[in-house]
N, C-alpha and C. Protein backbone atom coordinates (compact mmCIF):
# COMPACT_ATOMS: atom_id res chain seq x y z
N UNK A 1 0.85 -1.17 0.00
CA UNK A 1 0.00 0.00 0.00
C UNK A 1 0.89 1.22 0.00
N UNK A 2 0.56 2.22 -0.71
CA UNK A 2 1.09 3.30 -0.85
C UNK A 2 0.60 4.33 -0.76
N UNK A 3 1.26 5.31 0.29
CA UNK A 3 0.35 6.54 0.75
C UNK A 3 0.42 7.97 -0.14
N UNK A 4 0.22 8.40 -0.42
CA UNK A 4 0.14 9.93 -1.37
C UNK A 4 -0.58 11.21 -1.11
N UNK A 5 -0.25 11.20 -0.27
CA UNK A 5 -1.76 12.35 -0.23
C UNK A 5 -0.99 13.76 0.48
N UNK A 6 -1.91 15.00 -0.73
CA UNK A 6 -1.41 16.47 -0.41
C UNK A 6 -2.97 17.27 0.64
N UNK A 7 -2.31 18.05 0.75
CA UNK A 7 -3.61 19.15 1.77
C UNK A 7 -3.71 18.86 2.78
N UNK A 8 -2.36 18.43 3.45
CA UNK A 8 -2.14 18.39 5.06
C UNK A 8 -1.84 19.35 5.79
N UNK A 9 -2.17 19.20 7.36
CA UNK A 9 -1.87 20.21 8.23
C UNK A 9 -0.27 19.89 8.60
N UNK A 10 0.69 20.63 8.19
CA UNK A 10 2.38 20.29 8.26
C UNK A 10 2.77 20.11 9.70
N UNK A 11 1.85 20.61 11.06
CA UNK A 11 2.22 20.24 12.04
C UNK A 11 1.82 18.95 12.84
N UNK A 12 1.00 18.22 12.07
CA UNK A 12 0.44 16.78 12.59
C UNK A 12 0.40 15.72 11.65
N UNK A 13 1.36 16.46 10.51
CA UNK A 13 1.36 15.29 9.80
C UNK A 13 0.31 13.94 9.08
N UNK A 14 0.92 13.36 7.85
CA UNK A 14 0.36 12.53 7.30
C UNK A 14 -0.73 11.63 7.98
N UNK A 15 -0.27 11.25 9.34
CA UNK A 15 -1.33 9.96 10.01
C UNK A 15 -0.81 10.73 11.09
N UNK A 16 -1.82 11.23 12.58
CA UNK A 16 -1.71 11.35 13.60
C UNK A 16 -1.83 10.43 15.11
N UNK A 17 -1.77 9.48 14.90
CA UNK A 17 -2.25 8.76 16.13
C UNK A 17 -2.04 8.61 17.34
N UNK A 18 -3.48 8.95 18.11
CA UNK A 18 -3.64 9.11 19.37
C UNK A 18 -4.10 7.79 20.35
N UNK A 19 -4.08 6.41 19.72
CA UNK A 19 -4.05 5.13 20.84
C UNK A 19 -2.96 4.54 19.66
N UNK A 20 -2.74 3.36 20.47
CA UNK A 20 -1.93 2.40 19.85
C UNK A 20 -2.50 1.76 18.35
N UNK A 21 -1.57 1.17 17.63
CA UNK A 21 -1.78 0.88 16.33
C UNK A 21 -0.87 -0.12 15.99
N UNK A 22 -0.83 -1.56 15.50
CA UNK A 22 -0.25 -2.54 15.08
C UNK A 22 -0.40 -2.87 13.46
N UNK A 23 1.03 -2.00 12.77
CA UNK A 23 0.46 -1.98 11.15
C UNK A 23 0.83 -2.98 10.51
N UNK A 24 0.43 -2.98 9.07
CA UNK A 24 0.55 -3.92 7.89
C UNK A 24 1.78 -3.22 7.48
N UNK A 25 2.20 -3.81 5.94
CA UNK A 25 3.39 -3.26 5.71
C UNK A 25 2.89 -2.18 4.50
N UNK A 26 2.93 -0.72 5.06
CA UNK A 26 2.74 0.61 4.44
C UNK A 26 4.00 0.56 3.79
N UNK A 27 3.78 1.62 2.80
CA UNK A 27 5.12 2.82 1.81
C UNK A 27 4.41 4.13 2.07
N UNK A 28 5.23 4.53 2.98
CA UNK A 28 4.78 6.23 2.96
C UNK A 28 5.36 7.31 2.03
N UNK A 29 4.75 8.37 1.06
CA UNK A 29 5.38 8.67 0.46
C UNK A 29 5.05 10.15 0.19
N UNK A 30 5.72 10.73 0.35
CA UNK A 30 5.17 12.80 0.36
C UNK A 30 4.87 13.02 1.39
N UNK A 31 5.27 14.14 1.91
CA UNK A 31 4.48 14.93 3.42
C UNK A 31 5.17 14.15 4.33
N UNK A 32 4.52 14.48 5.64
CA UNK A 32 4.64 13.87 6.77
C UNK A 32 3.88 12.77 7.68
N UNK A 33 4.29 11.74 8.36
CA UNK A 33 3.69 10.59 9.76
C UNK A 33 3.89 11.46 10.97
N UNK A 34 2.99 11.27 11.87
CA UNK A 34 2.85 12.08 13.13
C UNK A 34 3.11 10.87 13.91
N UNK A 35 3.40 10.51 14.96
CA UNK A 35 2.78 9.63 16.04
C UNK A 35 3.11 10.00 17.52
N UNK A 36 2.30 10.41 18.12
CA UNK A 36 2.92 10.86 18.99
C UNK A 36 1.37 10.76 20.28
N UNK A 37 1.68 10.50 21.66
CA UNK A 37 1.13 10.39 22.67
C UNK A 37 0.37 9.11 23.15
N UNK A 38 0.69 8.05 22.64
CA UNK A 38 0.28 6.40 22.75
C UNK A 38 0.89 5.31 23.72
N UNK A 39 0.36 4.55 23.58
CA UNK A 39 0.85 3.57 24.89
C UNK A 39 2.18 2.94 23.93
N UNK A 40 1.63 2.50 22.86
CA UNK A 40 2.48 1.10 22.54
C UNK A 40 2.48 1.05 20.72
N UNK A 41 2.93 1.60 20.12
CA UNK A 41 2.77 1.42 18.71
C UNK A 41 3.70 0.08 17.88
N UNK A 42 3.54 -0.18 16.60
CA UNK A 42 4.50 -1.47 16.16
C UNK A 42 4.74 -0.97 14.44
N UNK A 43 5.50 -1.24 13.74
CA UNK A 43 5.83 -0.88 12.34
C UNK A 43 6.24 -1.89 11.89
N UNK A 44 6.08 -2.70 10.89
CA UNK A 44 6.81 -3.85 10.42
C UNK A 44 6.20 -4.00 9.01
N UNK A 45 7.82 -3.82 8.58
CA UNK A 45 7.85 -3.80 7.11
C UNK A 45 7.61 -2.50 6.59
N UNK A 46 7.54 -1.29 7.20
CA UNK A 46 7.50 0.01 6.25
C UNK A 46 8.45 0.57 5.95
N UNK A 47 8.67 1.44 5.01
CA UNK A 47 9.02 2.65 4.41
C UNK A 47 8.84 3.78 4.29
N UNK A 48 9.54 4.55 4.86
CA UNK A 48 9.03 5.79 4.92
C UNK A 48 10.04 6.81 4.29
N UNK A 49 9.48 7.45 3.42
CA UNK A 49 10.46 7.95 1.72
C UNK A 49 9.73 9.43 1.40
N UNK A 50 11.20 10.29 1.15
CA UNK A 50 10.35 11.06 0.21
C UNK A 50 9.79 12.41 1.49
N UNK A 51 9.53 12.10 2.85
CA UNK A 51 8.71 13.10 3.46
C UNK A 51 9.44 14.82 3.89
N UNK A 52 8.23 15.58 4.58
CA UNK A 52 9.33 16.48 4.69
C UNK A 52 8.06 17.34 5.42
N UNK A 53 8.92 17.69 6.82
CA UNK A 53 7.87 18.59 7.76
C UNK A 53 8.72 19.40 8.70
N UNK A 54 8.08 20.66 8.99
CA UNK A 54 8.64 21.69 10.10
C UNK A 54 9.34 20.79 11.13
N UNK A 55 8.70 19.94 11.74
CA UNK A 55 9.37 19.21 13.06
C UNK A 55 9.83 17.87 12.52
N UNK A 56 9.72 16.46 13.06
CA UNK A 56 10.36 15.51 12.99
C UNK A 56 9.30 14.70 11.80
N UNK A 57 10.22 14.00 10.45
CA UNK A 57 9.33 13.84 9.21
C UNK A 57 8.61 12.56 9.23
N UNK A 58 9.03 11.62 10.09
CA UNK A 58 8.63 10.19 10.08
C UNK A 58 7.41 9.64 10.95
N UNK A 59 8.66 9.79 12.51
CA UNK A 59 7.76 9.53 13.49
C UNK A 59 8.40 10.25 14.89
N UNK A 60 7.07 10.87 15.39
CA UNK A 60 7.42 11.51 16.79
C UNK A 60 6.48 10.66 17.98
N UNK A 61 7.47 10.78 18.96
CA UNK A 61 6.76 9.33 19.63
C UNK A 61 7.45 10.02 21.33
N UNK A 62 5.97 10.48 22.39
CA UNK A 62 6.26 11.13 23.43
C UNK A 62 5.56 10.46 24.20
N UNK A 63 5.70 9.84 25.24
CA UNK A 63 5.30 9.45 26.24
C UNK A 63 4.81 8.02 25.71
N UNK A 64 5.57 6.81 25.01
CA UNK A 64 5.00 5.76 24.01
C UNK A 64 6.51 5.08 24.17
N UNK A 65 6.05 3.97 23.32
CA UNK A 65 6.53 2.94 22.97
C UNK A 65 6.35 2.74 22.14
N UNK A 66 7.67 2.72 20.96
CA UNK A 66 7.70 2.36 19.49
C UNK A 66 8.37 1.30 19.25
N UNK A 67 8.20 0.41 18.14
CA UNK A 67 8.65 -1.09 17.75
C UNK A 67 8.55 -0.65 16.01
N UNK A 68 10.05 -0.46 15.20
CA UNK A 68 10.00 -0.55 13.83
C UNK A 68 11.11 -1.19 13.56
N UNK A 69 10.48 -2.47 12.58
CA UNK A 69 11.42 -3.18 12.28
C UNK A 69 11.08 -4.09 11.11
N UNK A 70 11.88 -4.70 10.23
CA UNK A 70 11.95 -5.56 9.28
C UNK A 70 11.57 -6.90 9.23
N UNK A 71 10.48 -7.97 9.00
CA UNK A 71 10.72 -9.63 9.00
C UNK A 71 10.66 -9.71 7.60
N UNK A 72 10.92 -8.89 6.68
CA UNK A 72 10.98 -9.37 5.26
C UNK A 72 12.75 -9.52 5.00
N UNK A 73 12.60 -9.59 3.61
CA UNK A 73 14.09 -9.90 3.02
C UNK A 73 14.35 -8.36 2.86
N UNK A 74 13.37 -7.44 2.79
CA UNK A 74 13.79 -5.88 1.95
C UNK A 74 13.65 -4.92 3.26
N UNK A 75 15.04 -4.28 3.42
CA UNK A 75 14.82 -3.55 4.47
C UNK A 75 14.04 -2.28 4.61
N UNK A 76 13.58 -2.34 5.61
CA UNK A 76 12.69 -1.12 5.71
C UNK A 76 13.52 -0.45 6.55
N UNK A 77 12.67 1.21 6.36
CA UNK A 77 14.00 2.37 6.87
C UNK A 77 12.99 3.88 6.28
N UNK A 78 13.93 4.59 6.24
CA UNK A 78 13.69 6.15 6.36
C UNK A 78 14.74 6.78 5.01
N UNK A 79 14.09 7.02 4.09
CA UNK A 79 14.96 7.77 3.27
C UNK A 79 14.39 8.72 3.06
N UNK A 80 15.37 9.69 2.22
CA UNK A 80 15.34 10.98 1.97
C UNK A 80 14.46 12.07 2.59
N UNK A 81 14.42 12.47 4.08
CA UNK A 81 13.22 12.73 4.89
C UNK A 81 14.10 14.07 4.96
N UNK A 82 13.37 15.20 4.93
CA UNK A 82 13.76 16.44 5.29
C UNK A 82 13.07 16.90 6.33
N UNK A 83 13.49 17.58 7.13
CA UNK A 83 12.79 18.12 8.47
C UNK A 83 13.68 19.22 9.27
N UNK A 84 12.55 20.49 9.65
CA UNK A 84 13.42 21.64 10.32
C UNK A 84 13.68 21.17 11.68
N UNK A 85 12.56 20.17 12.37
CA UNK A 85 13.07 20.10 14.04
C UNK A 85 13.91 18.95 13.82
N UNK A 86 14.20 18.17 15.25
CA UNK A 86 15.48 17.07 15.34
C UNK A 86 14.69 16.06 15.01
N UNK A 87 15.77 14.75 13.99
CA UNK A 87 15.37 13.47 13.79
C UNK A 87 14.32 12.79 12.71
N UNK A 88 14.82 11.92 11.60
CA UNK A 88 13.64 11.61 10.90
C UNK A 88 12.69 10.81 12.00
N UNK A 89 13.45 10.44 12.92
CA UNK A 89 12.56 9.31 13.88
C UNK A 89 13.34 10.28 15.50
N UNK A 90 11.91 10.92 15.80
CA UNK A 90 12.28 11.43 16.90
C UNK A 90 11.81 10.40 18.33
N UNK A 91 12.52 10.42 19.45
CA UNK A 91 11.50 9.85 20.99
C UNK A 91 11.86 11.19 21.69
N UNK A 92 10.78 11.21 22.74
CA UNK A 92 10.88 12.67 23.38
C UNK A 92 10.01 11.74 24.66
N UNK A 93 10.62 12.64 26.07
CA UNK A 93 9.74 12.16 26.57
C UNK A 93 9.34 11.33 27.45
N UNK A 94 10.65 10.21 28.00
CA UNK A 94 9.94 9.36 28.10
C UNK A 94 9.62 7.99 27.46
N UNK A 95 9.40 8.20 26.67
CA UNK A 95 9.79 7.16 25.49
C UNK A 95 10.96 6.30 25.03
N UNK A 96 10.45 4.44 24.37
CA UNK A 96 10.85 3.72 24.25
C UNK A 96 11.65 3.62 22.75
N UNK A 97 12.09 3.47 21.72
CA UNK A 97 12.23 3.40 20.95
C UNK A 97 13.14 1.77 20.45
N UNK A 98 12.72 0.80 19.72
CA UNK A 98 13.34 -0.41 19.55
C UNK A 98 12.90 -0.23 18.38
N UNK A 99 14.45 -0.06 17.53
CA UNK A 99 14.48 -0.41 15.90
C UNK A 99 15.67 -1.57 15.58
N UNK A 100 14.37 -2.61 14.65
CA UNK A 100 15.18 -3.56 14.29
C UNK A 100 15.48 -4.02 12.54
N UNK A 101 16.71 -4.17 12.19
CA UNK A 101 17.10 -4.12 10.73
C UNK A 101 16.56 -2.63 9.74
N UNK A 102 16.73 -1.87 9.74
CA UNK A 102 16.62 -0.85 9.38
C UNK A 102 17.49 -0.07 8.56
N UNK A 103 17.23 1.13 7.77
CA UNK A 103 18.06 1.32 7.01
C UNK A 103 17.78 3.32 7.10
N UNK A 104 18.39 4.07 7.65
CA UNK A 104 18.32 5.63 7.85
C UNK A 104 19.52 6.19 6.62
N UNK A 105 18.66 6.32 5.49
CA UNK A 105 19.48 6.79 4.24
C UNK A 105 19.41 8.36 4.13
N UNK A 106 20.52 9.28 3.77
CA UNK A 106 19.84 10.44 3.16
C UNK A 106 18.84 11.42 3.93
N UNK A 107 19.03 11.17 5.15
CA UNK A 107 17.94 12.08 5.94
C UNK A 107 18.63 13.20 6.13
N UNK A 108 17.82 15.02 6.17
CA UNK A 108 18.62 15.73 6.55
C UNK A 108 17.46 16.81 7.65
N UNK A 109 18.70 16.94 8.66
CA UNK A 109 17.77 17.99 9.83
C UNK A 109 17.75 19.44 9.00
N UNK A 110 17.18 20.49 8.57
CA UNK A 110 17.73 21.14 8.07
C UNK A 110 18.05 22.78 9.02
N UNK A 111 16.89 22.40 10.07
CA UNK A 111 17.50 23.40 11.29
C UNK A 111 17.94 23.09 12.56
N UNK A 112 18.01 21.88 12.78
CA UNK A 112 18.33 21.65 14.18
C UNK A 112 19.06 20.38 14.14
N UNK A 113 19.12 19.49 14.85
CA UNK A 113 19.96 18.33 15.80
C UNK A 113 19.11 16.97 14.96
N UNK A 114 20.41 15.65 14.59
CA UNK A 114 19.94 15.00 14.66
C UNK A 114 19.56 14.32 13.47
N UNK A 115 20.06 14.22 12.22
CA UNK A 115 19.57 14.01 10.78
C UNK A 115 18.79 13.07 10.75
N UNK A 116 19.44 11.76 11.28
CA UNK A 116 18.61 10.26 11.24
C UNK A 116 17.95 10.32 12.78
N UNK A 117 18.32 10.32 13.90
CA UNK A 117 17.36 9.94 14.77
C UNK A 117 17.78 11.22 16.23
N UNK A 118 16.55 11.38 16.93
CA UNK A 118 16.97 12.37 18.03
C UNK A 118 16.10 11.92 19.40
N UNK A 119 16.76 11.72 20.26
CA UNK A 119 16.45 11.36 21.55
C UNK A 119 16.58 12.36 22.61
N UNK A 120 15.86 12.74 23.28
CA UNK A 120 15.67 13.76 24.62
C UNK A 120 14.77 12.89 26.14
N UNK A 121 15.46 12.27 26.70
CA UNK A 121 14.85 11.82 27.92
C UNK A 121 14.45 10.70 27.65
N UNK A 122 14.92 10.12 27.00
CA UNK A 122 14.14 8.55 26.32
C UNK A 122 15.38 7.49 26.47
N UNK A 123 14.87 6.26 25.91
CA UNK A 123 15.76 5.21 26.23
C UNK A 123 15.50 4.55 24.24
N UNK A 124 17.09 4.69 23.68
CA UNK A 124 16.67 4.03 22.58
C UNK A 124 17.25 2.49 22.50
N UNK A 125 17.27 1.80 21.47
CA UNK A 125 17.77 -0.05 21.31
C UNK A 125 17.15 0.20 20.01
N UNK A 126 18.71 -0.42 19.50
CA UNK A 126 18.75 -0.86 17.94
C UNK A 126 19.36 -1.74 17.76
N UNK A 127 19.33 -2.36 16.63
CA UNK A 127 19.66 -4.18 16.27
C UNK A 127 19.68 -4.02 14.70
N UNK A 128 20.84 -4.32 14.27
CA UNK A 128 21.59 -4.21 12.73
C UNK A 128 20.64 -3.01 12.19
N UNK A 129 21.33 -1.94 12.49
CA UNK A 129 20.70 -0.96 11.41
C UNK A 129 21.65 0.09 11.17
N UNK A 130 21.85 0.35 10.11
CA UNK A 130 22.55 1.08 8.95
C UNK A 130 21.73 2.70 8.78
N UNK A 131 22.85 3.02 8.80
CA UNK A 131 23.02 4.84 8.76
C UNK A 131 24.06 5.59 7.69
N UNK A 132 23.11 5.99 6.46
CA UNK A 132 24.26 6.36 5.41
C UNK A 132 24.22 8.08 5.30
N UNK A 133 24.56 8.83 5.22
CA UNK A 133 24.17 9.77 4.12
C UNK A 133 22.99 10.72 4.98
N UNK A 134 23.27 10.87 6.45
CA UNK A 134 22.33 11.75 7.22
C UNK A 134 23.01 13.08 7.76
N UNK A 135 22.40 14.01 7.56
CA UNK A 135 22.89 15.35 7.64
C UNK A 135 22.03 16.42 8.79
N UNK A 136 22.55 17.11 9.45
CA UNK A 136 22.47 17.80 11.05
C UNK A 136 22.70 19.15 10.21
N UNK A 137 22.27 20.18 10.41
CA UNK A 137 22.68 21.32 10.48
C UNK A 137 23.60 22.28 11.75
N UNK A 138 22.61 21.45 12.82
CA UNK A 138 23.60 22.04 14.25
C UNK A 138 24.61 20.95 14.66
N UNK A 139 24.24 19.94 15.23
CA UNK A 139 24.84 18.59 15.75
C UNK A 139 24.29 17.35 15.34
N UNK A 140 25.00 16.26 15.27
CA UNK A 140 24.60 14.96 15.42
C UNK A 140 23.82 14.36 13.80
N UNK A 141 25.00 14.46 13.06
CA UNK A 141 23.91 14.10 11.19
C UNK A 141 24.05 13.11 11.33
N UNK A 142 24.31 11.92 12.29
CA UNK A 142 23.30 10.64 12.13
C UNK A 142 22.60 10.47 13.31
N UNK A 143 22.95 10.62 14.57
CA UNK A 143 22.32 10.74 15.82
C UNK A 143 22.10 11.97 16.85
N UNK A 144 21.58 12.17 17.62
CA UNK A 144 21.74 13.14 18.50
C UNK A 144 21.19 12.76 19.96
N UNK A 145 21.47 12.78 20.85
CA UNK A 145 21.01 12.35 22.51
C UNK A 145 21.48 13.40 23.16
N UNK A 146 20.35 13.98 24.12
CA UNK A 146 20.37 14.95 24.98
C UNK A 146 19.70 14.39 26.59
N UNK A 147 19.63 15.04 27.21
CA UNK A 147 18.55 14.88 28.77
C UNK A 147 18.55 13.72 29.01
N UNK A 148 19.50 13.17 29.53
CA UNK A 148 19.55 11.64 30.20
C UNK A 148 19.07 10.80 29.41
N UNK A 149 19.10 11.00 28.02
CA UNK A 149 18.86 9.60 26.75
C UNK A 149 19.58 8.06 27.06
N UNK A 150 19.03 7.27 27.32
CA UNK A 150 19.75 5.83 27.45
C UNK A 150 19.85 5.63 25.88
N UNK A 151 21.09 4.65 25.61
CA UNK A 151 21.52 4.56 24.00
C UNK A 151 22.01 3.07 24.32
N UNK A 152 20.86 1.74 23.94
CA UNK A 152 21.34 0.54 23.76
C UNK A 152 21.44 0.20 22.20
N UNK A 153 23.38 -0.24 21.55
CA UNK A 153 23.22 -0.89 20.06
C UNK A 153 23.72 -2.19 20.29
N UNK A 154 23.03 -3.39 19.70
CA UNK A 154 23.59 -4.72 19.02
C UNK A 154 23.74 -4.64 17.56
């Protein structure tokens, strides 16, 4: 499935969700994904390509628990995501973040911290994932961790 769609509000993004959500395998493509204020969200098998928003272009995830990760052969990941706040994949908050097999291509912060991913008060865990070609304007063009961020990699 492939998402497309123009005449969004740029600060809540493509899909906003406010409870938990266990997806199929999406292609997101133009604009922005919101996610932010949930118990427990899950991603498997998406793509998220192409987006581009004032704050974080993928996924913002505050006071939650996020799970994005790959069981196919084709990795899923975050390319070419432009965004003025920190992170194509922000946690804020509080928040969990577990990404598994993944691929953060080409992302760029273009005003702040953080190209591929940005953490503030959160605890992240990642498992084989690849970071090419991500760009920070202030700090951190593939990562950024601030406010007591826990940072687990295998």
């Amino acid at each position: 499935m492939n998402f497309i769609l123009n005449n969004i509000t740029r600060s809540t993004g493509q899909i906003y969700l406010d409870s938990a959500v266990n997806s199929k395998p999406l292609t997101f493509t133009t604009q922005t994904i919101k996610n932010t204020n949930i118990s427990y969200s899950e991603f498997v098998d998406n793509i998220f390509e192409n987006l581009t928003s004032k704050t974080s272009s993928a996924i913002y995830a505050s006071r939650s628990m996020i799970r994005v990760t790959t069981q196919t052969s084709q990795m899923s990941g975050f390319r070419h995501l432009r965004h003025g706040g920190q992170g194509a994949v922000k946690v804020d908050s509080g928040s969990t973040l577990i990404g598994e097999n993944l691929v953060f291509f080409n992302n760029t912060a273009t005003d702040e911290k953080g190209g591929a991913l940005s953490s503030s008060g959160s605890q992240t865990i990642l498992f084989n994932i690849s970071f090419n070609q991500n760009i920070a304007k202030d700090k951190g063009g593939c990562m950024y961790f601030s406010d007591n961020s826990a940072f687990t990699c295998n």
